[in-house]
C-alpha atoms as a PDB file:
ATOM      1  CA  UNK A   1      32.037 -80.382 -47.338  1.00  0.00           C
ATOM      2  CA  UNK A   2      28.790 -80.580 -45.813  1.00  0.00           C
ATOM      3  CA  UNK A   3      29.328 -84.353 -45.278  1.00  0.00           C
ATOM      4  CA  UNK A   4      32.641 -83.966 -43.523  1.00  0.00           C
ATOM      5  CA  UNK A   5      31.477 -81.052 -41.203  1.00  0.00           C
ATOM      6  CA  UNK A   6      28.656 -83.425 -40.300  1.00  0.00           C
ATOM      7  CA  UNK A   7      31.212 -86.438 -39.378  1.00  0.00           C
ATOM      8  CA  UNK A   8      33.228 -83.513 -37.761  1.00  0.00           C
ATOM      9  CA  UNK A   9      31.006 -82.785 -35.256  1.00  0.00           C
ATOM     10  CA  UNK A  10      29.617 -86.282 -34.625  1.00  0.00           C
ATOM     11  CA  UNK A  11      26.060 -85.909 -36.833  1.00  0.00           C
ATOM     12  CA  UNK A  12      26.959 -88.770 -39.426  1.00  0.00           C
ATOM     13  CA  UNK A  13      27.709 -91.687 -37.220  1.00  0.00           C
ATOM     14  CA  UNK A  14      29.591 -95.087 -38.964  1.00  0.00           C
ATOM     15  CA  UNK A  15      29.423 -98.320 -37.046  1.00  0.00           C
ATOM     16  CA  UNK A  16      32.580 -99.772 -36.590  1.00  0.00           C
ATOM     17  CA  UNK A  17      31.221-102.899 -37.780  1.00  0.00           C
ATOM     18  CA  UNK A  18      31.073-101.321 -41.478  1.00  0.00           C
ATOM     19  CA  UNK A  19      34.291-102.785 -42.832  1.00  0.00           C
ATOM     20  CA  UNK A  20      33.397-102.260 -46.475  1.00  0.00           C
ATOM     21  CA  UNK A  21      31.867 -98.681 -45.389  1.00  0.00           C
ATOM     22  CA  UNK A  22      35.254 -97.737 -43.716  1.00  0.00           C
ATOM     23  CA  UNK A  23      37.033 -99.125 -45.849  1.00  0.00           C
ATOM     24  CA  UNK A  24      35.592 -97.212 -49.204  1.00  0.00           C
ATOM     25  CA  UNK A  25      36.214 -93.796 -46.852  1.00  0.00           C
ATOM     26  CA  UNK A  26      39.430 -94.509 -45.873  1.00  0.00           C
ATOM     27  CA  UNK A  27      39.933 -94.449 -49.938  1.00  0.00           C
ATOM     28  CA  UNK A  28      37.910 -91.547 -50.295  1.00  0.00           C
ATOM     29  CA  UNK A  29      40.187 -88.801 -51.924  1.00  0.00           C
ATOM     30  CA  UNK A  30      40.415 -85.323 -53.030  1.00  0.00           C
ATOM     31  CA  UNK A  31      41.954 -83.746 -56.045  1.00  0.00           C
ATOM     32  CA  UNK A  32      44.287 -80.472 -55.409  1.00  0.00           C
ATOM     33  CA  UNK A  33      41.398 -78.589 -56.454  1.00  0.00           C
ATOM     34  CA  UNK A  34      39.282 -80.080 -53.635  1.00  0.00           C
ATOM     35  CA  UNK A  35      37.144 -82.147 -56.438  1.00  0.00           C
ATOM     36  CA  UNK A  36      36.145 -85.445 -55.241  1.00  0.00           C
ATOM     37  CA  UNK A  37      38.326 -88.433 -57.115  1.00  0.00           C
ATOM     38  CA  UNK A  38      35.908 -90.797 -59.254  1.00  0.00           C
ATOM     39  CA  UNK A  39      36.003 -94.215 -57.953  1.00  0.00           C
ATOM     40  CA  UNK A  40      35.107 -96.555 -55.723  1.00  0.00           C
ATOM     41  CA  UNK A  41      32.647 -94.111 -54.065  1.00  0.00           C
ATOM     42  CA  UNK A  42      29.431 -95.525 -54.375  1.00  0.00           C
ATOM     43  CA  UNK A  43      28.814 -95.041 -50.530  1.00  0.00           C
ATOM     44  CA  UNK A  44      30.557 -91.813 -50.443  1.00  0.00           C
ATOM     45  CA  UNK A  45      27.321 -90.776 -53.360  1.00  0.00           C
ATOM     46  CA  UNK A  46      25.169 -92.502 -51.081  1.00  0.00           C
ATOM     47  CA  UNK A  47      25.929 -90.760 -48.228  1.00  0.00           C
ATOM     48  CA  UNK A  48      26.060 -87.067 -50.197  1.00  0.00           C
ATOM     49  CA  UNK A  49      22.388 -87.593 -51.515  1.00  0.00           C
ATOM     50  CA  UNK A  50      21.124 -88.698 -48.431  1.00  0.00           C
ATOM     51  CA  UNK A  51      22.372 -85.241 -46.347  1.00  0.00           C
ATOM     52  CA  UNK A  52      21.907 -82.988 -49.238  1.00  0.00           C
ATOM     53  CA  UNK A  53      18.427 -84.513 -49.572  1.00  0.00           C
ATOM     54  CA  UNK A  54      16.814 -86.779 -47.857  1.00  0.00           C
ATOM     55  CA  UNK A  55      17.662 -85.278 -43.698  1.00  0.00           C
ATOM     56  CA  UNK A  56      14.214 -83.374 -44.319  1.00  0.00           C
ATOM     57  CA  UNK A  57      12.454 -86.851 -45.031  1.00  0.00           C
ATOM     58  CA  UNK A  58      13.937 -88.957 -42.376  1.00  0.00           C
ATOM     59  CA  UNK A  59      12.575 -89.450 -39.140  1.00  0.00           C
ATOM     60  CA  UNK A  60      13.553 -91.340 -35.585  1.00  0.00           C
ATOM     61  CA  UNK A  61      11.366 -94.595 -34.577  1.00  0.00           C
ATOM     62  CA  UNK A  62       9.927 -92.446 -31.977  1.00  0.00           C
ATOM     63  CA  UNK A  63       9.168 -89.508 -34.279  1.00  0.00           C
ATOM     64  CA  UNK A  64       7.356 -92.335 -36.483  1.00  0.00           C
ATOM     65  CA  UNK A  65       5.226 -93.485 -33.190  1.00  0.00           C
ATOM     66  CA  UNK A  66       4.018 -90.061 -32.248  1.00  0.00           C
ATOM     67  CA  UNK A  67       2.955 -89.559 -35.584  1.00  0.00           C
ATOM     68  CA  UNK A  68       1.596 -93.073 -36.392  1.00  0.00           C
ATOM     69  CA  UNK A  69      -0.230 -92.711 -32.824  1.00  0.00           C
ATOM     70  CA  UNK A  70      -0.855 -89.562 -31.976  1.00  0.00           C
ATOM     71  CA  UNK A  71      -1.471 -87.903 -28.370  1.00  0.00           C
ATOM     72  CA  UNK A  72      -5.430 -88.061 -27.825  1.00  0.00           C
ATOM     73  CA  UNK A  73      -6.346 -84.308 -27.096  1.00  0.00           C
ATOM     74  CA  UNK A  74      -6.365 -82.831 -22.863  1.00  0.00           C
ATOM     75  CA  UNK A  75      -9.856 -81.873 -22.216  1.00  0.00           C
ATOM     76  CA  UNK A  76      -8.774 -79.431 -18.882  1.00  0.00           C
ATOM     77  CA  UNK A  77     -12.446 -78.728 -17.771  1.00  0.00           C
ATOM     78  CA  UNK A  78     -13.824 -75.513 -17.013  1.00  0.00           C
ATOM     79  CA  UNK A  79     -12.376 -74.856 -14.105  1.00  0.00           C
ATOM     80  CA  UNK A  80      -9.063 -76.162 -14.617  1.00  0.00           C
ATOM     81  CA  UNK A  81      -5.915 -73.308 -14.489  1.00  0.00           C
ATOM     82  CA  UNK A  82      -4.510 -74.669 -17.349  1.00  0.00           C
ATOM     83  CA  UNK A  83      -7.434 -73.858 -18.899  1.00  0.00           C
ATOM     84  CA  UNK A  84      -7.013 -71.327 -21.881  1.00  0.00           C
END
């Protein structure tokens, strides 16, 4: 459920150029129960681990170049007023 509330409101993103990709999720089915249907799901898993997770490991390419290269420190001077 978390998955499909992240699709929902736009936070899992699938390239329309995924044919296989849509194509598994388009075959992605429920039971009556609301149990996920064994088969062909292998991105479906994929996808699951990844928000249930991995979201706490993954960062942007710019949140990987701050941290690879961080600011240098802001030496104000004494009589700057954004001095603390």
């Amino acid at each position: 459920m978390t998955v499909l509330q992240r699709m929902h409101r736009g936070g899992i993103r699938i390239f329309s150029t995924m044919h296989k990709t849509l194509a598994e999720l388009r075959m992605y089915a429920r039971d009556e129960n609301g149990i996920p249907v064994k088969g062909n799901d292998h991105f479906m898993d994929c996808m699951r681990y990844i928000v249930m997770s991995g979201l706490g490991l993954a960062r942007s390419k710019a949140e990987e170049a701050v941290r690879r290269h961080p600011a240098p420190p802001v030496d104000y001077g004494p009589h700057s007023w954004m001095r603390l």
